[in-house]
N, C-alpha and C. Protein backbone atom coordinates (compact mmCIF):
# COMPACT_ATOMS: atom_id res chain seq x y z
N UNK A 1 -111.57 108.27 62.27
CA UNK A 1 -111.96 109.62 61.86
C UNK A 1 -113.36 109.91 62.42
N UNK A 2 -113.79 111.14 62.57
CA UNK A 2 -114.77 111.67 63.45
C UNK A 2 -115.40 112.65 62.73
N UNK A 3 -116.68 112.76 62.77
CA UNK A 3 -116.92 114.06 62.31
C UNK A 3 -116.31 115.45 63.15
N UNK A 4 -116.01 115.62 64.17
CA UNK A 4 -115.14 116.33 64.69
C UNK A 4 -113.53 116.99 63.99
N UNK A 5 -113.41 115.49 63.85
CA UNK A 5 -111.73 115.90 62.66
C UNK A 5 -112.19 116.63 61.66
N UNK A 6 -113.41 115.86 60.96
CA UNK A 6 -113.32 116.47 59.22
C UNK A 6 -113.68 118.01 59.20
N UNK A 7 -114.75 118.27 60.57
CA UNK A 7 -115.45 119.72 60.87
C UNK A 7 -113.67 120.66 61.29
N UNK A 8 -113.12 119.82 61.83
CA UNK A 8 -111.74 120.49 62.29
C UNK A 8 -110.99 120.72 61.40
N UNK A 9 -110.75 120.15 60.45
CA UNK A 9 -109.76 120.09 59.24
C UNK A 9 -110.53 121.25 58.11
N UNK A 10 -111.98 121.23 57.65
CA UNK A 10 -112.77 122.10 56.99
C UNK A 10 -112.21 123.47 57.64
N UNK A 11 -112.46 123.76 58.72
CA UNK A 11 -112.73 124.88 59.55
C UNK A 11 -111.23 125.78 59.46
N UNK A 12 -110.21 124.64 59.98
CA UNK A 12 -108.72 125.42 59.64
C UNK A 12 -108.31 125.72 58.35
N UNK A 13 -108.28 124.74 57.04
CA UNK A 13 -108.46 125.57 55.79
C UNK A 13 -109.00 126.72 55.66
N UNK A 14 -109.94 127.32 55.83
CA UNK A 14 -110.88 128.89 55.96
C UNK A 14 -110.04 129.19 57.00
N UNK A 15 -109.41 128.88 58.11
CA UNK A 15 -108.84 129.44 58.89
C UNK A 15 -107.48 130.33 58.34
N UNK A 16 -106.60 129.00 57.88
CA UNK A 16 -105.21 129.21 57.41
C UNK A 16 -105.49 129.82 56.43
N UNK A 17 -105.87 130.18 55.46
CA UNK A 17 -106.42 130.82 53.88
C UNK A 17 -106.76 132.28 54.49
N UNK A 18 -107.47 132.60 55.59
CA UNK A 18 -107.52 134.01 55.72
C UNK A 18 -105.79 134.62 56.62
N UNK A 19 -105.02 133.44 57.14
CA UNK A 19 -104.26 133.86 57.68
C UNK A 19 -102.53 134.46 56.52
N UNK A 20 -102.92 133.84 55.56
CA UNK A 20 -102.40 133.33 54.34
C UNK A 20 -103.02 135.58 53.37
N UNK A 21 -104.17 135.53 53.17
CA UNK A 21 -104.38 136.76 53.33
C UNK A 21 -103.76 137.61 53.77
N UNK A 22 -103.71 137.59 55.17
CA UNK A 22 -103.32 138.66 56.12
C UNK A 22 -101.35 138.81 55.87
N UNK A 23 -100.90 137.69 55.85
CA UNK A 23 -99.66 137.82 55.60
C UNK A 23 -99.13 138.39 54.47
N UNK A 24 -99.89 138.27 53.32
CA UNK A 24 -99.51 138.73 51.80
C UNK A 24 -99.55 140.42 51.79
N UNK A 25 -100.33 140.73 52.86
CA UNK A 25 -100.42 142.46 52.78
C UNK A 25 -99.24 142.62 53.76
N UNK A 26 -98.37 142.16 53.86
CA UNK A 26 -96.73 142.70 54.43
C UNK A 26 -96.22 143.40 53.71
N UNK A 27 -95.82 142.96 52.95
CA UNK A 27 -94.62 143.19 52.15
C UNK A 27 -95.22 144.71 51.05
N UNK A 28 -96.69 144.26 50.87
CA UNK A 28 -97.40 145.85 49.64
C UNK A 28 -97.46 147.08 50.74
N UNK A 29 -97.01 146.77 52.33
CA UNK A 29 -98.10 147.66 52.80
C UNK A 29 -96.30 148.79 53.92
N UNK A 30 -95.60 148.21 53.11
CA UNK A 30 -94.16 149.08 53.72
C UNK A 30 -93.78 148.75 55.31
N UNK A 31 -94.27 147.25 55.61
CA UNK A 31 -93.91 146.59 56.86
C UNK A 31 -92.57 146.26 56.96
N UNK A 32 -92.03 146.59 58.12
CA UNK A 32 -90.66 146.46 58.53
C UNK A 32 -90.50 145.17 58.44
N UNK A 33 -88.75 144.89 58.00
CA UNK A 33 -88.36 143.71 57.52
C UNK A 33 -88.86 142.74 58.02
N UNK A 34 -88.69 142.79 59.41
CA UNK A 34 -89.11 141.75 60.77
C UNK A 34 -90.33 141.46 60.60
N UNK A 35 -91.30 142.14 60.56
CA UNK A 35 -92.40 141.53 60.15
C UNK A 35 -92.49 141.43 58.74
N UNK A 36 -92.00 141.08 57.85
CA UNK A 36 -92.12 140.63 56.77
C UNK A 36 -91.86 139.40 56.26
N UNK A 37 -90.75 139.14 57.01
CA UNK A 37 -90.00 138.06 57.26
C UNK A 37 -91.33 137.03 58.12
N UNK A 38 -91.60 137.29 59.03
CA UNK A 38 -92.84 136.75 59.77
C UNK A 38 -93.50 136.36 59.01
N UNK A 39 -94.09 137.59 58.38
CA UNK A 39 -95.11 137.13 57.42
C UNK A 39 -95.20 135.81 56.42
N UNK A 40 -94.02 135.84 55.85
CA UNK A 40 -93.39 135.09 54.73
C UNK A 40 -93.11 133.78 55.09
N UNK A 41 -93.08 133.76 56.49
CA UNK A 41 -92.88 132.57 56.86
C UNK A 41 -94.36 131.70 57.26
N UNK A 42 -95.14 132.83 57.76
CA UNK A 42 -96.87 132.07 58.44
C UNK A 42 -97.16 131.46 56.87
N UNK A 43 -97.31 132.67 55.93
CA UNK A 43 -97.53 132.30 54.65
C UNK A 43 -97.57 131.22 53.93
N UNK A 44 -95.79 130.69 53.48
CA UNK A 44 -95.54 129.42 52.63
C UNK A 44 -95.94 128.66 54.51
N UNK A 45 -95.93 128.53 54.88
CA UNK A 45 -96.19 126.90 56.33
C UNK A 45 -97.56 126.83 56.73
N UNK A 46 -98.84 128.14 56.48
CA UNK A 46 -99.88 127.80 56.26
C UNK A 46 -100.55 127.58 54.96
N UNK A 47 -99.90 127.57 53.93
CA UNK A 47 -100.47 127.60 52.42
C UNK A 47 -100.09 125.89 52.31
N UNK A 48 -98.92 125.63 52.63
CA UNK A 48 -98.58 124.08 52.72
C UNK A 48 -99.67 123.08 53.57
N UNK A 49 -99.94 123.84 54.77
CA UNK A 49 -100.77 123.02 55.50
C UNK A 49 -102.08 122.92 54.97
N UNK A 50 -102.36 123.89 54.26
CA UNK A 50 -103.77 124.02 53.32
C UNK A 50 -103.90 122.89 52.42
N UNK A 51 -102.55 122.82 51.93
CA UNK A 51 -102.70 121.54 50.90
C UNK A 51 -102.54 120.64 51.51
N UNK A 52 -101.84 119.95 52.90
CA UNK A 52 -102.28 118.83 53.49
C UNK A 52 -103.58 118.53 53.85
N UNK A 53 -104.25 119.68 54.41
CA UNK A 53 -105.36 119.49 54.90
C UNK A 53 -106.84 119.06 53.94
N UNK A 54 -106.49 119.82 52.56
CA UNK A 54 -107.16 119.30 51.48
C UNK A 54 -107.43 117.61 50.84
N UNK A 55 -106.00 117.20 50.77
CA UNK A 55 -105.56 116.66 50.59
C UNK A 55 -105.94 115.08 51.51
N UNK A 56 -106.14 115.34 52.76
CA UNK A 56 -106.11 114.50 53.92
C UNK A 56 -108.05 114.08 53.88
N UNK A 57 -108.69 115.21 54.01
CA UNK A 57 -110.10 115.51 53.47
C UNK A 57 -110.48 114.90 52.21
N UNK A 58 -109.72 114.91 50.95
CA UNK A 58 -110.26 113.79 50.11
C UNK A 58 -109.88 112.51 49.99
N UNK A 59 -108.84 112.31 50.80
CA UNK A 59 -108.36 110.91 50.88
C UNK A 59 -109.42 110.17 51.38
N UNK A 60 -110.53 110.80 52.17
CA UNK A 60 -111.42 110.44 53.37
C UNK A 60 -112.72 110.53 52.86
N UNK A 61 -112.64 110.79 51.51
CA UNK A 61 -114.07 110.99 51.11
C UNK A 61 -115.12 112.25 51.58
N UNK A 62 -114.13 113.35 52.10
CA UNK A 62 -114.49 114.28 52.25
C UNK A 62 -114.56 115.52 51.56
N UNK A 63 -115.98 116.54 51.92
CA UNK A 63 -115.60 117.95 51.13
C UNK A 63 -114.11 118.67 51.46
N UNK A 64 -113.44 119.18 50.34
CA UNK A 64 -112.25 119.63 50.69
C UNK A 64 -112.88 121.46 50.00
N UNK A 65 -112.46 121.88 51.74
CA UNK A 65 -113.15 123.73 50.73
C UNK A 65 -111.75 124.48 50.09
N UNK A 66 -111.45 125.24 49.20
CA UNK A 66 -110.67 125.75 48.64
C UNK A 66 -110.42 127.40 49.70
N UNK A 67 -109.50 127.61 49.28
CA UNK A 67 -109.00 128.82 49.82
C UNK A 67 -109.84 130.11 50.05
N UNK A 68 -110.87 130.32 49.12
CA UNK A 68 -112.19 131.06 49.23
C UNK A 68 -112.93 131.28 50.52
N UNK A 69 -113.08 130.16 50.87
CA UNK A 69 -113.70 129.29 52.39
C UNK A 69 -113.99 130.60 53.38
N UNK A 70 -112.47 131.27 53.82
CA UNK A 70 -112.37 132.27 54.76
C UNK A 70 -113.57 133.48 54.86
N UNK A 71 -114.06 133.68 53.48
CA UNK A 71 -115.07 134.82 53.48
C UNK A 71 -116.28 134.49 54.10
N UNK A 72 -116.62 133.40 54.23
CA UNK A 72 -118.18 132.91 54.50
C UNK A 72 -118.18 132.28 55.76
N UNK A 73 -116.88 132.27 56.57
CA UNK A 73 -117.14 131.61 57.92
C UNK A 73 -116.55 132.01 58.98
N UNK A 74 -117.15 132.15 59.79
CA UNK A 74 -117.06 132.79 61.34
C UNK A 74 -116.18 132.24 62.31
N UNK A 75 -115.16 132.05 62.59
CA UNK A 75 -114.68 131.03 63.75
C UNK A 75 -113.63 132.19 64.55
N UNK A 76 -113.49 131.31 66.20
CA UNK A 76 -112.75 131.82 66.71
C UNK A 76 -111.45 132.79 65.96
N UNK A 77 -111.06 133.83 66.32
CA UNK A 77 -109.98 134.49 66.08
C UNK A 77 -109.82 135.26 64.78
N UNK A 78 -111.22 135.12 63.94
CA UNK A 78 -111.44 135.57 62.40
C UNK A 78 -111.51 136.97 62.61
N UNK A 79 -110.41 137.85 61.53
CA UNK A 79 -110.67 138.68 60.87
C UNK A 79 -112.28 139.81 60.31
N UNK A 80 -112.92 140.38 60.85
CA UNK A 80 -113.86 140.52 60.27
C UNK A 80 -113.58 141.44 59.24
N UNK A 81 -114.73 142.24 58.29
CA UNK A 81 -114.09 142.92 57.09
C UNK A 81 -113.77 144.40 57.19
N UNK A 82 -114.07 145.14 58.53
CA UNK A 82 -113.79 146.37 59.05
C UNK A 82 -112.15 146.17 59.71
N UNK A 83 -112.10 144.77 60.13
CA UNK A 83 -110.32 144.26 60.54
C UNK A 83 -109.76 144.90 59.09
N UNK A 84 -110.34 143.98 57.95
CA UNK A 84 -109.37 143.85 57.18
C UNK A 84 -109.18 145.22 56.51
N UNK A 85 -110.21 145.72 56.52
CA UNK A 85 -110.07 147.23 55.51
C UNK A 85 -109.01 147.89 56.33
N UNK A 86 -109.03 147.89 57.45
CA UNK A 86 -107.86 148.60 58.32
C UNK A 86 -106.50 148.38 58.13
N UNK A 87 -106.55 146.98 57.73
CA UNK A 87 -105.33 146.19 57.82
C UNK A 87 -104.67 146.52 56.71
N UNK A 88 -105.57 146.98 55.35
CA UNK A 88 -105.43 147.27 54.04
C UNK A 88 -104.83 148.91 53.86
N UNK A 89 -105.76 149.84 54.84
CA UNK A 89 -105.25 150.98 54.88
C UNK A 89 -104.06 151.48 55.50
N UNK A 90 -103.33 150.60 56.70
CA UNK A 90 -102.56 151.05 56.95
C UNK A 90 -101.02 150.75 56.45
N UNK A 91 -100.22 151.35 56.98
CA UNK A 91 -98.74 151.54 56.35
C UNK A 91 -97.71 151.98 57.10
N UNK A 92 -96.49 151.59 57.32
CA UNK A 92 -95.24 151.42 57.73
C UNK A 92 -95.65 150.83 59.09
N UNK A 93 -95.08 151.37 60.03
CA UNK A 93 -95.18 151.08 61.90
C UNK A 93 -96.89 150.62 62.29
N UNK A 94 -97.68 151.36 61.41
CA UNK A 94 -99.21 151.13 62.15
C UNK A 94 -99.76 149.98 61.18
N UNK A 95 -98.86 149.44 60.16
CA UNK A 95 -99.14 147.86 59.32
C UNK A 95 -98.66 147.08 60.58
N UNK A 96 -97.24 147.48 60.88
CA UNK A 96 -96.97 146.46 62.08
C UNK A 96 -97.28 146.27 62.83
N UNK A 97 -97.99 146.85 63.47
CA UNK A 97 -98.54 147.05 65.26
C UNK A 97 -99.99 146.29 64.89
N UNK A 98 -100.97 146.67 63.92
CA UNK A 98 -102.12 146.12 63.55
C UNK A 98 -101.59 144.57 63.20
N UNK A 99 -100.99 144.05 62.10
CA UNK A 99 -100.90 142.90 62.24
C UNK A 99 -100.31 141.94 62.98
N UNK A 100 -99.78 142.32 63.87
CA UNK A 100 -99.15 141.67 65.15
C UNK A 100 -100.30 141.22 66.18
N UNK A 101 -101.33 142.57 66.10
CA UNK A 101 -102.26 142.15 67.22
C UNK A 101 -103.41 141.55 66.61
N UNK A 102 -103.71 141.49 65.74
CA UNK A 102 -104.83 140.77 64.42
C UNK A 102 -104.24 139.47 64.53
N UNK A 103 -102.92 139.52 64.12
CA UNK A 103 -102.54 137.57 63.68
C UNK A 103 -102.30 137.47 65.18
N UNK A 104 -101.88 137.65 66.20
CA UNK A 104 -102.01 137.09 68.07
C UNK A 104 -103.36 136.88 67.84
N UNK A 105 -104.28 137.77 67.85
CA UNK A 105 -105.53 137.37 68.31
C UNK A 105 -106.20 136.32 67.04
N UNK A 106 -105.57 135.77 65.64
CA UNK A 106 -106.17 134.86 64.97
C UNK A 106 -105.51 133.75 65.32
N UNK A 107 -104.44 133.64 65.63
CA UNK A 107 -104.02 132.35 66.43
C UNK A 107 -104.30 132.16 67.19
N UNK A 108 -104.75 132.66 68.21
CA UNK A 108 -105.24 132.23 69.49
C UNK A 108 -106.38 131.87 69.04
N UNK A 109 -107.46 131.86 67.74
CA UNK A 109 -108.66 131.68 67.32
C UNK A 109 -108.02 129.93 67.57
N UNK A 110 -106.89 129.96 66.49
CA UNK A 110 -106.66 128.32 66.09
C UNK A 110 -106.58 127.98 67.30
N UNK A 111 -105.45 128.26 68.04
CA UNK A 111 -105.36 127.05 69.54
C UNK A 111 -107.12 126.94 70.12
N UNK A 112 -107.86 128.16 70.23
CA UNK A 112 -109.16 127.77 70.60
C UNK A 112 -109.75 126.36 69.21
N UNK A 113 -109.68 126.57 68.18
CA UNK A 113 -110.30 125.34 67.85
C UNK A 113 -109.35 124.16 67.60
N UNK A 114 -107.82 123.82 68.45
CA UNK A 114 -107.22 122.08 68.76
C UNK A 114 -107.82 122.60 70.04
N UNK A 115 -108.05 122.87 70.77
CA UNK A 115 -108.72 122.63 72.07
C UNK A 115 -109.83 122.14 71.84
N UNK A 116 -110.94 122.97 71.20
CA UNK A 116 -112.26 122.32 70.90
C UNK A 116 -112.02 120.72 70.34
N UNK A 117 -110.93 120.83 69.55
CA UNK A 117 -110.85 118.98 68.70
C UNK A 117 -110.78 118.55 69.75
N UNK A 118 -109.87 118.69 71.06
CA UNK A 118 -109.06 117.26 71.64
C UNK A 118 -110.32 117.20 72.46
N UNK A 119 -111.21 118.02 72.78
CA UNK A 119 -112.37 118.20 74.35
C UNK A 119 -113.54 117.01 73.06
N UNK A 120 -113.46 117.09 72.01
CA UNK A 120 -114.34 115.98 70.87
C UNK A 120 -113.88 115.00 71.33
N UNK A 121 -115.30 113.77 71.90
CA UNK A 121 -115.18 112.39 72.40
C UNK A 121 -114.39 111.62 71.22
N UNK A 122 -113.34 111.00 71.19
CA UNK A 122 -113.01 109.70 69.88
C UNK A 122 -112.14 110.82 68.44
N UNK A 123 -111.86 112.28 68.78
CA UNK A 123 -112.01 112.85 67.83
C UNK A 123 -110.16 113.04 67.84
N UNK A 124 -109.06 113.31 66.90
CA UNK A 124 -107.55 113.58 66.79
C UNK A 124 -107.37 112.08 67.33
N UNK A 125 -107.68 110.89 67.21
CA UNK A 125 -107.25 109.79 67.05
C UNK A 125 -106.06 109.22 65.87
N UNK A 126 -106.68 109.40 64.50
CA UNK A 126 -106.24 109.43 63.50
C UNK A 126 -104.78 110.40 63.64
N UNK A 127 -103.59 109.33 63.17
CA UNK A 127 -102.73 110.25 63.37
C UNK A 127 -102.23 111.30 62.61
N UNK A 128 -102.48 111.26 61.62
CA UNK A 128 -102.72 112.74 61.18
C UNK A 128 -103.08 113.83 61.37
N UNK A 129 -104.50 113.56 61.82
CA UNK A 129 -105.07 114.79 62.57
C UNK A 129 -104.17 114.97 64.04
N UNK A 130 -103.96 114.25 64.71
CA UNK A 130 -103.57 114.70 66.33
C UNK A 130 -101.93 115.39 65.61
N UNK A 131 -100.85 114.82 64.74
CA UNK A 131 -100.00 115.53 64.74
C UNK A 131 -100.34 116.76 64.28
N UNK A 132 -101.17 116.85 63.42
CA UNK A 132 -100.95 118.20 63.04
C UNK A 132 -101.48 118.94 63.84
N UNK A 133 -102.83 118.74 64.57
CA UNK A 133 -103.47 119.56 65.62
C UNK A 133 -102.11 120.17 66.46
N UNK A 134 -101.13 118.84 67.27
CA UNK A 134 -100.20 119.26 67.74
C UNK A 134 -99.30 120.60 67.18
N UNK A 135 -98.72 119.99 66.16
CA UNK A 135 -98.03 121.31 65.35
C UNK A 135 -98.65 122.84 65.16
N UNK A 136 -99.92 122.96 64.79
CA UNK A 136 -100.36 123.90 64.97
C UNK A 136 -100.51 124.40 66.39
N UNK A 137 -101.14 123.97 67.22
CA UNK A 137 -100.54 124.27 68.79
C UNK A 137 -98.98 124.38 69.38
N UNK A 138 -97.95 124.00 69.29
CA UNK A 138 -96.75 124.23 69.17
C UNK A 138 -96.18 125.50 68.16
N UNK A 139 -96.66 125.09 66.69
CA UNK A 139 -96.20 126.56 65.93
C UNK A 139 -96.60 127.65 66.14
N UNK A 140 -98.14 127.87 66.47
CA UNK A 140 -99.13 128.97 66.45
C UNK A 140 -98.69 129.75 67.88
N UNK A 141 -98.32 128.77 69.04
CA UNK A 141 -97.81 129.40 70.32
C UNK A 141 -96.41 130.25 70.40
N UNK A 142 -95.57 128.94 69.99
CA UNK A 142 -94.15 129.87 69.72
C UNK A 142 -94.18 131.50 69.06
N UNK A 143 -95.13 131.25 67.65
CA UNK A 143 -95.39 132.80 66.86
C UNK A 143 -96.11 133.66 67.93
N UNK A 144 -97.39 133.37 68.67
CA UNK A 144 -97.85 134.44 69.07
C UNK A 144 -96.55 135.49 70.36
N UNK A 145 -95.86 134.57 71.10
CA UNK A 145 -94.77 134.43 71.56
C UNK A 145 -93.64 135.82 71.37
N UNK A 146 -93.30 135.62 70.14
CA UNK A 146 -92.51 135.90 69.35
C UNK A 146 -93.14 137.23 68.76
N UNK A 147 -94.44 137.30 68.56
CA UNK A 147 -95.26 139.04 67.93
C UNK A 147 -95.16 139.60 69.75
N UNK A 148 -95.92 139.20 70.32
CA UNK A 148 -95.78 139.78 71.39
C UNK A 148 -94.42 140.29 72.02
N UNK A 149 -93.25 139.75 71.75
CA UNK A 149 -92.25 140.36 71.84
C UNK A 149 -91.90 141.86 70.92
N UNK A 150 -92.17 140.88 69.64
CA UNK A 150 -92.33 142.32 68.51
C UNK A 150 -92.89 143.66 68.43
N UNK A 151 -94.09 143.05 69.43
CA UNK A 151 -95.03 144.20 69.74
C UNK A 151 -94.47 145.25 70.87
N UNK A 152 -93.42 144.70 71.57
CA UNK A 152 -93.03 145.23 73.13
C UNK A 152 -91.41 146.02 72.79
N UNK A 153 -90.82 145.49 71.29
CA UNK A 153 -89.56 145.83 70.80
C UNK A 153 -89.87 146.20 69.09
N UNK A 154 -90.57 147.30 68.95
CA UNK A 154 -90.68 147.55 67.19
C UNK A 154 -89.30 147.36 66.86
């Protein structure tokens, strides 16, 4: 383990927790099924990973930050709070189109930080961390993938 992992593992909790956010305003905000369904799915598979990642962090004798985390930290692909008020105001077709290009561009935040882990000397050794880094690079790609289609076929 590295300080790299634990800074990596901290960082995606606040990551996944605001992404976890963003998905819950689907369904209040009169988003078409398709993206709702999306939603529902980033949702429960990043709220799960939240609790691995917690979880993995105190096994290690590490701070584990709670779901809160997202408001106070800056990282690649974050939401800022003029994003979110937007994200809040809008409704039917312009919920969809906004969160399609909000969650593309917050995943692409995540693949920017497993890139930053793997470019960390000694750092995704631990196999925990490298699978999941993996998975999130594999899941986060397929989805952006998949909105960008959404985005090109409402």
């Amino acid at each position: 383990m590295t300080e790299a992992d634990v800074r990596f593992m901290q960082g995606m909790i606040a990551h996944h927790a605001q992404a976890v956010v963003m998905s819950r305003m689907a369904a209040a905000r009169n988003a078409s099924p398709r993206v709702v369904k999306l939603a529902q799915k980033i949702d429960l598979a990043q709220a799960g990973e939240i609790t691995l990642m917690q979880e993995w962090l105190r096994a290690h004798g590490q701070f584990a930050p709670d779901t809160s985390s997202w408001r106070g930290m800056m990282m690649p692909g974050m939401l800022t709070a003029d994003d979110l008020a937007k994200m809040d105001a809008a409704r039917g077709l312009a919920f969809d189109r906004l969160f399609l290009q909000l969650m593309i561009r917050h995943h692409q935040g995540a693949l920017s930080m497993v890139t930053d882990l793997l470019k960390s000397p000694r750092a995704a050794q631990e196999v925990d961390i490298n699978v999941f880094a993996n998975d999130v690079e594999t899941t986060q790609t397929a989805e952006i993938g998949l909105m960008r289609q959404m985005l090109l076929d409402p």
